[in-house]
ModelCIF file with pLDDT and N, C-alpha, C, O atoms, coordinates in Angstrom:
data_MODEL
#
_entry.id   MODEL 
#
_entity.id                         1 
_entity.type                       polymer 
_entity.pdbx_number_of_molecules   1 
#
_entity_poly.entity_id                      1 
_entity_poly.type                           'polypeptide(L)' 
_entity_poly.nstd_linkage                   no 
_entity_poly.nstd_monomer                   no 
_entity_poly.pdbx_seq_one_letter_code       
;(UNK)(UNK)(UNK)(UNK)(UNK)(UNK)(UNK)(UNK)(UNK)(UNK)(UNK)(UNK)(UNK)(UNK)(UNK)(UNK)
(UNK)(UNK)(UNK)(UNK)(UNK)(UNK)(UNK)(UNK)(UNK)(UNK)(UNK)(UNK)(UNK)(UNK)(UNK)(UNK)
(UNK)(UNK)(UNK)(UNK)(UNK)(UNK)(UNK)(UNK)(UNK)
;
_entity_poly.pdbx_seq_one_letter_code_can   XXXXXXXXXXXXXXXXXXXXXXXXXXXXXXXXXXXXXXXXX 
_entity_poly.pdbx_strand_id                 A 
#
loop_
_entity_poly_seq.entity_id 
_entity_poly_seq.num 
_entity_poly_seq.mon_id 
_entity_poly_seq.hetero 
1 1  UNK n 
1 2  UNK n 
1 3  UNK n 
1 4  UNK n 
1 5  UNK n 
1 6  UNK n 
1 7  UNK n 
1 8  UNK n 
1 9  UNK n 
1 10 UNK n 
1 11 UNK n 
1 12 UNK n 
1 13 UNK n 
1 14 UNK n 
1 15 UNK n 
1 16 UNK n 
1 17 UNK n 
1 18 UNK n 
1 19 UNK n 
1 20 UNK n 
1 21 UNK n 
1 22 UNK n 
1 23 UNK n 
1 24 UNK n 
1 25 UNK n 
1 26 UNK n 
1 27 UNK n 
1 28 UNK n 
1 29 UNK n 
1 30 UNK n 
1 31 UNK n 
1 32 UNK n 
1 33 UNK n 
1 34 UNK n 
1 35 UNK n 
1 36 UNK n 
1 37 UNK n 
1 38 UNK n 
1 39 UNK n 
1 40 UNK n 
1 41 UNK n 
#
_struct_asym.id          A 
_struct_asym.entity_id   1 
#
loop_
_ma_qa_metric.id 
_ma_qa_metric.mode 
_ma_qa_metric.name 
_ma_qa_metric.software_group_id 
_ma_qa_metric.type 
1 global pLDDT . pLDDT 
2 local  pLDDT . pLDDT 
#
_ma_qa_metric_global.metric_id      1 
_ma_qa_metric_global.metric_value   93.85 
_ma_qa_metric_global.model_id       1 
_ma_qa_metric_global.ordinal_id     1 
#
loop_
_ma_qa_metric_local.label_asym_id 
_ma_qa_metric_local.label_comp_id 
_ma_qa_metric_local.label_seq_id 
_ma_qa_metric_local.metric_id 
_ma_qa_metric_local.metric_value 
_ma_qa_metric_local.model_id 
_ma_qa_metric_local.ordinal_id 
A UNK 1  2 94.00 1 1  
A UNK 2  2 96.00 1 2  
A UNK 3  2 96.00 1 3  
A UNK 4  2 96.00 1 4  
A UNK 5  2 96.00 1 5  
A UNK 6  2 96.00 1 6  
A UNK 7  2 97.00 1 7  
A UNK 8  2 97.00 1 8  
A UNK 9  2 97.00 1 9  
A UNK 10 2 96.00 1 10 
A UNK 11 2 94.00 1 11 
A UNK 12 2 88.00 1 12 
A UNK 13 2 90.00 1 13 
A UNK 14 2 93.00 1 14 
A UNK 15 2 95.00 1 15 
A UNK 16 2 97.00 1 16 
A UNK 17 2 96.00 1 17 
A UNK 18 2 96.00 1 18 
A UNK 19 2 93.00 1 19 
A UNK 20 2 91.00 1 20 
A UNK 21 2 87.00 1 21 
A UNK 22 2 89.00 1 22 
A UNK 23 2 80.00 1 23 
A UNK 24 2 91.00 1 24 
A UNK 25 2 96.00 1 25 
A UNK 26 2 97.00 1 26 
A UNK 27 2 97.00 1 27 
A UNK 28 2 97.00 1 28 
A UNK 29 2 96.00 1 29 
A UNK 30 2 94.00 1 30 
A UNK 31 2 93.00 1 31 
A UNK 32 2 87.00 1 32 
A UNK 33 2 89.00 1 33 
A UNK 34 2 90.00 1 34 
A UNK 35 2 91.00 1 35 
A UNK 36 2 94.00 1 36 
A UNK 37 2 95.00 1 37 
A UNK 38 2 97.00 1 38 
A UNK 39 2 98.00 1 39 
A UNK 40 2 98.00 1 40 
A UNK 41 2 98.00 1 41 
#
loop_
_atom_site.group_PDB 
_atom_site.id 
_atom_site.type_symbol 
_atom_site.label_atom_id 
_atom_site.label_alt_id 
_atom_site.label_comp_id 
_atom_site.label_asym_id 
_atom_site.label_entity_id 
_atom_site.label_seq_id 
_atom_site.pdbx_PDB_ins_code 
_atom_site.Cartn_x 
_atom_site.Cartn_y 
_atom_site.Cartn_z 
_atom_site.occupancy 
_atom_site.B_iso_or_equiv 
_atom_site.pdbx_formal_charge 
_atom_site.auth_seq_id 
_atom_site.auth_comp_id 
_atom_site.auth_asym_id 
_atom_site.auth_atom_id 
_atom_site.pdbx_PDB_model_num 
ATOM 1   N N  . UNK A 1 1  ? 12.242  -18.184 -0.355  1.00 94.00 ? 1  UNK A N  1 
ATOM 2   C CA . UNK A 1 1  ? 12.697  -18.595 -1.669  1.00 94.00 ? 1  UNK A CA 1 
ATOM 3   C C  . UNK A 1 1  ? 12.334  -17.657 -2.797  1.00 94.00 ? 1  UNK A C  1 
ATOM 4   O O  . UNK A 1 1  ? 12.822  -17.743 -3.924  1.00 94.00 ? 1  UNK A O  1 
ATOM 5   N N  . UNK A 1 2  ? 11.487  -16.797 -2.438  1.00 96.00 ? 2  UNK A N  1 
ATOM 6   C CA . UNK A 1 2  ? 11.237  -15.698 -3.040  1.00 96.00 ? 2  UNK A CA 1 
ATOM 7   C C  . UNK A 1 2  ? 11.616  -14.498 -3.866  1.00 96.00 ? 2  UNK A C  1 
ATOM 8   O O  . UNK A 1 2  ? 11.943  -15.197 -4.825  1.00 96.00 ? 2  UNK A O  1 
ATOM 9   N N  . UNK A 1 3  ? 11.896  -13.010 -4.391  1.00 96.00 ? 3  UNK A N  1 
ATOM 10  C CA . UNK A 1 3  ? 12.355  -11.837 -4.248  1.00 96.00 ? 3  UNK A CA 1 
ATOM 11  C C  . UNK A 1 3  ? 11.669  -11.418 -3.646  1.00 96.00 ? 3  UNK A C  1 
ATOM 12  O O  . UNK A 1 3  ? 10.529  -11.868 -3.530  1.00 96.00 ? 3  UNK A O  1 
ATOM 13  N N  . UNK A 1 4  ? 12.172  -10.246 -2.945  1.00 96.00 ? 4  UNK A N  1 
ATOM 14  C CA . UNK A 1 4  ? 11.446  -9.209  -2.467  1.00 96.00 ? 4  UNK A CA 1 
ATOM 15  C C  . UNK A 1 4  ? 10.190  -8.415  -3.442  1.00 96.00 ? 4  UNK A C  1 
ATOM 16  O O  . UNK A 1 4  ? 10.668  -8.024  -4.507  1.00 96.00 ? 4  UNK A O  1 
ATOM 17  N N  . UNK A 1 5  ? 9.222   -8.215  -3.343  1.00 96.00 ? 5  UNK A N  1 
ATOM 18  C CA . UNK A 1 5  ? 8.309   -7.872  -4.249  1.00 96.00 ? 5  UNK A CA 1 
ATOM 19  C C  . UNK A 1 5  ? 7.357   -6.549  -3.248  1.00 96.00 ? 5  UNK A C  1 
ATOM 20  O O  . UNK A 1 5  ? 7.127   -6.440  -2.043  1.00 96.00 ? 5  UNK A O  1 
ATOM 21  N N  . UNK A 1 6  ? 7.061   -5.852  -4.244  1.00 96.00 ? 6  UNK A N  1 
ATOM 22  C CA . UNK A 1 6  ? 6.032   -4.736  -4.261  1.00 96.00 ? 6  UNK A CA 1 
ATOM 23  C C  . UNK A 1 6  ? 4.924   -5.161  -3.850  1.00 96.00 ? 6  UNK A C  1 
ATOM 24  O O  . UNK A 1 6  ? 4.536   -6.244  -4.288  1.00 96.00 ? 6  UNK A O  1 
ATOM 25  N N  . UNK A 1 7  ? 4.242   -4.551  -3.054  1.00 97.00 ? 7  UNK A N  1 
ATOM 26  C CA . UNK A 1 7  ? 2.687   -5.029  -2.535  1.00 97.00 ? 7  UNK A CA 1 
ATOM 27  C C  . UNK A 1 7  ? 1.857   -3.959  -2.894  1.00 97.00 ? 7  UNK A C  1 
ATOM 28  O O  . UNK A 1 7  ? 0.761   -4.116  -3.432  1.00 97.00 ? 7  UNK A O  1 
ATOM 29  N N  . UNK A 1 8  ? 2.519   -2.509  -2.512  1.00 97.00 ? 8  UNK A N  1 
ATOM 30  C CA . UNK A 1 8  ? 1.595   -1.020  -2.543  1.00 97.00 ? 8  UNK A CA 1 
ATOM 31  C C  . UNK A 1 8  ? 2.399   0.453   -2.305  1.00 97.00 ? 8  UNK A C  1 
ATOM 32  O O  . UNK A 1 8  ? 3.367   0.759   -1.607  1.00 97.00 ? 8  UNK A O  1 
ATOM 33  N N  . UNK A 1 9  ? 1.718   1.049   -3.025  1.00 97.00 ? 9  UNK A N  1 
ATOM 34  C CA . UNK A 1 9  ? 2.258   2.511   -2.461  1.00 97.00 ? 9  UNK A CA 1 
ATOM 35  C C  . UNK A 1 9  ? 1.603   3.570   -1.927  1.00 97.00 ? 9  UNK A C  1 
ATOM 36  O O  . UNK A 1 9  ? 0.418   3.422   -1.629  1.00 97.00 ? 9  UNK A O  1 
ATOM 37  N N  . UNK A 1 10 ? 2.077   4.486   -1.767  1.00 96.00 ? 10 UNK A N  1 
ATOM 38  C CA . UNK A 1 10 ? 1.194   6.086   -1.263  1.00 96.00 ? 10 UNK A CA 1 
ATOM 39  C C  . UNK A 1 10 ? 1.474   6.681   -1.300  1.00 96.00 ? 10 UNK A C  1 
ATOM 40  O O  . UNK A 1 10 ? 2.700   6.569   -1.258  1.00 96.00 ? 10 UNK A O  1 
ATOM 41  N N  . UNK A 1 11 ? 1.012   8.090   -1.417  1.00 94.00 ? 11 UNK A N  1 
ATOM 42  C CA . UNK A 1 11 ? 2.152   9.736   -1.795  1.00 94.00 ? 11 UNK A CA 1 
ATOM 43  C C  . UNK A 1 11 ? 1.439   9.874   -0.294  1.00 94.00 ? 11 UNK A C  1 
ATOM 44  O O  . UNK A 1 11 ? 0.635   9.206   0.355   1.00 94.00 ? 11 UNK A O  1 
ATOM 45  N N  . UNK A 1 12 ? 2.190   11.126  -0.102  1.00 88.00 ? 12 UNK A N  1 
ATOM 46  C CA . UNK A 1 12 ? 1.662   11.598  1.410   1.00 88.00 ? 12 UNK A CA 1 
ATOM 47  C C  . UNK A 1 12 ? 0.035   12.646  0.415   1.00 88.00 ? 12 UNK A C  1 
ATOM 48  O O  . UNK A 1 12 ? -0.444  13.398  1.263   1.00 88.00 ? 12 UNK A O  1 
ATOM 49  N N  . UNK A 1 13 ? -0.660  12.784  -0.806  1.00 90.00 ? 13 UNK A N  1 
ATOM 50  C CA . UNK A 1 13 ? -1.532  13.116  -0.880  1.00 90.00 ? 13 UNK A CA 1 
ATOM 51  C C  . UNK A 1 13 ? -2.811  12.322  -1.457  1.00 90.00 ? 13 UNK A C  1 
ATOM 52  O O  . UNK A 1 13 ? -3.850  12.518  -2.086  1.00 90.00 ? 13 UNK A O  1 
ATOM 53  N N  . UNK A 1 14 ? -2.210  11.496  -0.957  1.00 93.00 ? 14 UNK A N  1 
ATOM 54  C CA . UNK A 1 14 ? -3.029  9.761   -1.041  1.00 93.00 ? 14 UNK A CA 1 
ATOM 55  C C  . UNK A 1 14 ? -2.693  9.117   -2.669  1.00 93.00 ? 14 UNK A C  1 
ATOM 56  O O  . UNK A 1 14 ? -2.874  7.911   -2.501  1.00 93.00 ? 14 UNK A O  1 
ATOM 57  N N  . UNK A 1 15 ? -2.538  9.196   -3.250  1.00 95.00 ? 15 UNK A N  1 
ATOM 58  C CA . UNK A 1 15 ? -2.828  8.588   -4.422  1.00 95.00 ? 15 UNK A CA 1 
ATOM 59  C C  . UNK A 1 15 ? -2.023  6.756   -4.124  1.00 95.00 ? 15 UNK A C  1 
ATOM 60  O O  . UNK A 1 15 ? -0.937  6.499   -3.605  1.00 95.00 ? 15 UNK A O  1 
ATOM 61  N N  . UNK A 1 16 ? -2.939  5.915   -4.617  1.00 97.00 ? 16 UNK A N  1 
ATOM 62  C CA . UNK A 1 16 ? -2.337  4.460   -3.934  1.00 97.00 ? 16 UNK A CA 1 
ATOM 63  C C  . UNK A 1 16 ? -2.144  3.884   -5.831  1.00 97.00 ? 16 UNK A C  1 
ATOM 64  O O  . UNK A 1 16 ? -2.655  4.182   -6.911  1.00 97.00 ? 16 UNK A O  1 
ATOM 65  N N  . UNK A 1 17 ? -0.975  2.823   -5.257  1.00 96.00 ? 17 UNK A N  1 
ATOM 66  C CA . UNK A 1 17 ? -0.829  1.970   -6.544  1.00 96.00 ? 17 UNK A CA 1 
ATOM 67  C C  . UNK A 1 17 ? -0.415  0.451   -5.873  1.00 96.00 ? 17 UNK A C  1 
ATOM 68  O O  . UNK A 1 17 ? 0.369   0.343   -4.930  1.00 96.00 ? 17 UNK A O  1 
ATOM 69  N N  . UNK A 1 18 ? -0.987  -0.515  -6.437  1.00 96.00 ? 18 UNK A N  1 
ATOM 70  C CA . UNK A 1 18 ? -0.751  -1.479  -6.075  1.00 96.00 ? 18 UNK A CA 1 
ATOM 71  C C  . UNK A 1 18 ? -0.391  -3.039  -7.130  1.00 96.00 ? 18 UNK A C  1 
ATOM 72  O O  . UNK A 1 18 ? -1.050  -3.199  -8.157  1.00 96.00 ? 18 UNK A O  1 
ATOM 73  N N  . UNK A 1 19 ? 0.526   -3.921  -6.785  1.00 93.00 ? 19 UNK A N  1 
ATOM 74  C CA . UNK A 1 19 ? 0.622   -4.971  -7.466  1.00 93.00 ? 19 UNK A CA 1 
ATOM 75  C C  . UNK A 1 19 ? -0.562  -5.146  -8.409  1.00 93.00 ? 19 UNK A C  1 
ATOM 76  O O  . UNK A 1 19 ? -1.671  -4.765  -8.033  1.00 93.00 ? 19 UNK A O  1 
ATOM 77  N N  . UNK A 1 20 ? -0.352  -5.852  -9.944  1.00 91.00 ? 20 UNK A N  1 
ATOM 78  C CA . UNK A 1 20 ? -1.916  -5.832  -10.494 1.00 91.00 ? 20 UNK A CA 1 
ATOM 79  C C  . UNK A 1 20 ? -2.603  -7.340  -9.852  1.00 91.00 ? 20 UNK A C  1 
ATOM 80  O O  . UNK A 1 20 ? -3.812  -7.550  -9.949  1.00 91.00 ? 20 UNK A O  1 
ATOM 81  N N  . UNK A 1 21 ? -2.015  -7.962  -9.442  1.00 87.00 ? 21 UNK A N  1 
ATOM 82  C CA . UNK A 1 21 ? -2.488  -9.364  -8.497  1.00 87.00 ? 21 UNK A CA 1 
ATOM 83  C C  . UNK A 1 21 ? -3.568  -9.074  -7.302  1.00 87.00 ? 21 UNK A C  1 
ATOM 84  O O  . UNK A 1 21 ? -4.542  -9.736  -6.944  1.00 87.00 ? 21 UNK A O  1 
ATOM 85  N N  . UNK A 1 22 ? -3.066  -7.917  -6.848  1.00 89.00 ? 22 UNK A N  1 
ATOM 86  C CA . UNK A 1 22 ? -3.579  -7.953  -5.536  1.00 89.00 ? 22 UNK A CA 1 
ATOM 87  C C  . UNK A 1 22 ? -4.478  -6.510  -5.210  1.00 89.00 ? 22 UNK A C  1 
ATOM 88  O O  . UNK A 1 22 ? -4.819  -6.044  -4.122  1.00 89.00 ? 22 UNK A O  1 
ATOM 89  N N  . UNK A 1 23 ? -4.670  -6.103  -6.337  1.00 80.00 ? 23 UNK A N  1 
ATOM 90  C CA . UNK A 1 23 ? -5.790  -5.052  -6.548  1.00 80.00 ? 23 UNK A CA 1 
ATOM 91  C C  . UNK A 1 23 ? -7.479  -5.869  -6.607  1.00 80.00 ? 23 UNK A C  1 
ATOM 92  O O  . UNK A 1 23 ? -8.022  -6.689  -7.347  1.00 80.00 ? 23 UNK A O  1 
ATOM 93  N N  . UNK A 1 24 ? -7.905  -5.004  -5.241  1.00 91.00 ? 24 UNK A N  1 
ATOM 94  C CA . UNK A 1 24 ? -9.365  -5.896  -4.986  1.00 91.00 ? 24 UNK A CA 1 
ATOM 95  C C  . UNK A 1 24 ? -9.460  -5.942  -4.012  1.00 91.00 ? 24 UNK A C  1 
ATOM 96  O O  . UNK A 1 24 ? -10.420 -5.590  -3.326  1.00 91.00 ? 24 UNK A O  1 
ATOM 97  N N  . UNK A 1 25 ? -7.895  -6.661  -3.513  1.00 96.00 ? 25 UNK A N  1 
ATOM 98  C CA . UNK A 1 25 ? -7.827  -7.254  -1.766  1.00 96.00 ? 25 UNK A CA 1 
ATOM 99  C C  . UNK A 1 25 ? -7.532  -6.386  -0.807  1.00 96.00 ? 25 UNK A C  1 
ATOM 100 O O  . UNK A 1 25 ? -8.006  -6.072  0.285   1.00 96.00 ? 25 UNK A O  1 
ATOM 101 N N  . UNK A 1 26 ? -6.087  -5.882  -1.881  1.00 97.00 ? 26 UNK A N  1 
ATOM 102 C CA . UNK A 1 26 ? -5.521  -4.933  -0.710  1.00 97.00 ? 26 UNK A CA 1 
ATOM 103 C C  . UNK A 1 26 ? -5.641  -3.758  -0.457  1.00 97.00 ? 26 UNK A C  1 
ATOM 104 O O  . UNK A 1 26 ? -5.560  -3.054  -1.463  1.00 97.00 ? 26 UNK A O  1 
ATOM 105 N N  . UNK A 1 27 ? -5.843  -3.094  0.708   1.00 97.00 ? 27 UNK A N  1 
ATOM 106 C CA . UNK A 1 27 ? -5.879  -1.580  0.482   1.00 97.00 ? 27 UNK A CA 1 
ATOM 107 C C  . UNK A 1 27 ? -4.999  -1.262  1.446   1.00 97.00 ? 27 UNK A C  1 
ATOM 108 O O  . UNK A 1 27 ? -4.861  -1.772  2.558   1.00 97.00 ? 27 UNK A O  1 
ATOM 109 N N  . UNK A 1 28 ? -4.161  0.004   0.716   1.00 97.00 ? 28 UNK A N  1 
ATOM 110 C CA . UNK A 1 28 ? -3.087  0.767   1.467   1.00 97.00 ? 28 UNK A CA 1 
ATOM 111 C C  . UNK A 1 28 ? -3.968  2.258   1.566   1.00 97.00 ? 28 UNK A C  1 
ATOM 112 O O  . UNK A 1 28 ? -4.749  2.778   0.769   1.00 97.00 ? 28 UNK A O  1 
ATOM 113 N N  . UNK A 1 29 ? -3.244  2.888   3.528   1.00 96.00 ? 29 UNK A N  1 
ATOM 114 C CA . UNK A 1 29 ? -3.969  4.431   3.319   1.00 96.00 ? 29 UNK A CA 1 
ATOM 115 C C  . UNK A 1 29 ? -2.749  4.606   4.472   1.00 96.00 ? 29 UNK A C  1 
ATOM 116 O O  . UNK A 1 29 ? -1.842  3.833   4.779   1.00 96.00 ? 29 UNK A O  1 
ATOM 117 N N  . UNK A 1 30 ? -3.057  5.774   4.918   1.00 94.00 ? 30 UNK A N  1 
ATOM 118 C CA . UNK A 1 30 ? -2.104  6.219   5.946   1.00 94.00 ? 30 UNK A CA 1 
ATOM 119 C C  . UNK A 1 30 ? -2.678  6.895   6.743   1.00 94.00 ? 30 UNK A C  1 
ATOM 120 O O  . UNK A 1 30 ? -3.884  7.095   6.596   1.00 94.00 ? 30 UNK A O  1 
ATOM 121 N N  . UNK A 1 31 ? -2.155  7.303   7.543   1.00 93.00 ? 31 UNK A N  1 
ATOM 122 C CA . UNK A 1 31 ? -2.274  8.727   8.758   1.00 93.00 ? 31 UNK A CA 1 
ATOM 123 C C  . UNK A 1 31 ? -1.212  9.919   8.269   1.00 93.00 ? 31 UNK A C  1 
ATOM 124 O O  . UNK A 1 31 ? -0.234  9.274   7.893   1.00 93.00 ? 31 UNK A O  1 
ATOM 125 N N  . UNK A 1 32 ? -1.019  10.845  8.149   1.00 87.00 ? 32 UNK A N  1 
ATOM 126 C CA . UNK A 1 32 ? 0.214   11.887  7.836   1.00 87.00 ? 32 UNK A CA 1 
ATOM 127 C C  . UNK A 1 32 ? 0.523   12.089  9.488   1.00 87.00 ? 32 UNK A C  1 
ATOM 128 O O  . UNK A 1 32 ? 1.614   11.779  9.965   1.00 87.00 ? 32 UNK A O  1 
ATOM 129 N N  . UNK A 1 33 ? -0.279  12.496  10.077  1.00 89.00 ? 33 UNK A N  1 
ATOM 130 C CA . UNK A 1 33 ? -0.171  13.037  10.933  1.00 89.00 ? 33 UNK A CA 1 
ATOM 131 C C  . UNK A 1 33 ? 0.846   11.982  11.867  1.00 89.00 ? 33 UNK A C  1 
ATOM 132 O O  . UNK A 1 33 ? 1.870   12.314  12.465  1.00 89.00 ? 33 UNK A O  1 
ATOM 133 N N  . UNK A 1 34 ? 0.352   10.886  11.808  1.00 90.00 ? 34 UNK A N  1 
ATOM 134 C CA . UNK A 1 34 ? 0.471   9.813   13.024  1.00 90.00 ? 34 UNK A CA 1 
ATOM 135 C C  . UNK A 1 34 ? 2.490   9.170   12.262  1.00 90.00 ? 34 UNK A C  1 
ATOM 136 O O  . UNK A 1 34 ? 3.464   8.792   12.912  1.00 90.00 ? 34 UNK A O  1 
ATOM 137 N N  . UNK A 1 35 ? 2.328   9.322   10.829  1.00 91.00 ? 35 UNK A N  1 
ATOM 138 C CA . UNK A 1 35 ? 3.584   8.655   10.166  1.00 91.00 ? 35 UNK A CA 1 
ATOM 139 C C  . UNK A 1 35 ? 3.407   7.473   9.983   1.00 91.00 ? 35 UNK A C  1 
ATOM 140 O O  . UNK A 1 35 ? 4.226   6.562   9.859   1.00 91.00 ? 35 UNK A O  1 
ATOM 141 N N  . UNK A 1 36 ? 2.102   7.475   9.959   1.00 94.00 ? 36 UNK A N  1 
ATOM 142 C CA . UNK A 1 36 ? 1.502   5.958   9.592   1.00 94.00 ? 36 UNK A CA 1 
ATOM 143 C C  . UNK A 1 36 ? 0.991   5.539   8.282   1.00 94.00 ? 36 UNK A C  1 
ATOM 144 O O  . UNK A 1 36 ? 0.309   6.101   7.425   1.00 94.00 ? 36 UNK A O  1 
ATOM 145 N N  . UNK A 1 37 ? 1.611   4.208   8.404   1.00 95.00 ? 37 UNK A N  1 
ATOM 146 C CA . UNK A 1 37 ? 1.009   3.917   6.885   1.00 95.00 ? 37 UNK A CA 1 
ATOM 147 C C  . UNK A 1 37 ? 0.050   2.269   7.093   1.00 95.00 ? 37 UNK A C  1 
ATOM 148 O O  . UNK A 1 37 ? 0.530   1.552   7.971   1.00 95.00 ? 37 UNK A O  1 
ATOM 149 N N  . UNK A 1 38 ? -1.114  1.735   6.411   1.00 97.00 ? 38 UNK A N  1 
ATOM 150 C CA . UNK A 1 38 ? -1.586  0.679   7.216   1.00 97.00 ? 38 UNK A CA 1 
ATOM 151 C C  . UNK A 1 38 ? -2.011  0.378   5.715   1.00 97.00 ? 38 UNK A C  1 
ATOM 152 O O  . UNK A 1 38 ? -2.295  1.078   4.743   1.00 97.00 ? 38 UNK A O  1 
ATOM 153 N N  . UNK A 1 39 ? -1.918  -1.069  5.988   1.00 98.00 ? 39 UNK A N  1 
ATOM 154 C CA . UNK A 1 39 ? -2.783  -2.118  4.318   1.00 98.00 ? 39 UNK A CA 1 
ATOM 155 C C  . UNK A 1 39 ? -3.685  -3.165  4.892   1.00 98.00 ? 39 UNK A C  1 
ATOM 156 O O  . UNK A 1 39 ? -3.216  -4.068  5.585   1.00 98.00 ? 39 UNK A O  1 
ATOM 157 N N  . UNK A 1 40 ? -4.724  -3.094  4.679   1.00 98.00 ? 40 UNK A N  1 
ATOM 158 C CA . UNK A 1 40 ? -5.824  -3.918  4.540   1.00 98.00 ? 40 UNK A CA 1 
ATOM 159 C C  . UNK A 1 40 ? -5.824  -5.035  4.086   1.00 98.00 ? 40 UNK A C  1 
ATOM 160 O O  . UNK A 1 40 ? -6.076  -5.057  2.882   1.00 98.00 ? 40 UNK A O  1 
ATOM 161 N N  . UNK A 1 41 ? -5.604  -6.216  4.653   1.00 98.00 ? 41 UNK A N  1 
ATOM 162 C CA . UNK A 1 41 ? -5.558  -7.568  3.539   1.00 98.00 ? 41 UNK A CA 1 
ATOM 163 C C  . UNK A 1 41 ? -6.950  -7.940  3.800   1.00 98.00 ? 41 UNK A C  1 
ATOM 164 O O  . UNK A 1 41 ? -7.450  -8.904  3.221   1.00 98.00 ? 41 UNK A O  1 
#
């Protein structure tokens, strides 16, 4: 019942931005190598 909504981002040279709600909880990081991207709830 929702929109689709923003949770987090990442550059491939890390810099993260996230919803202002859910700054604290969540953490976004990645792998480059792997093409991975992973968030922490």
């Amino acid at each position: 019942g929702k929109q689709r909504e923003l949770v987090a981002t990442i550059t491939s040279g890390g810099n993260t931005n996230y919803a202002d709600s859910l700054k604290g909880r969540f953490t976004i990081s990645r792998d480059n190598a792997k093409n991975t991207v992973y968030l922490q709830m």
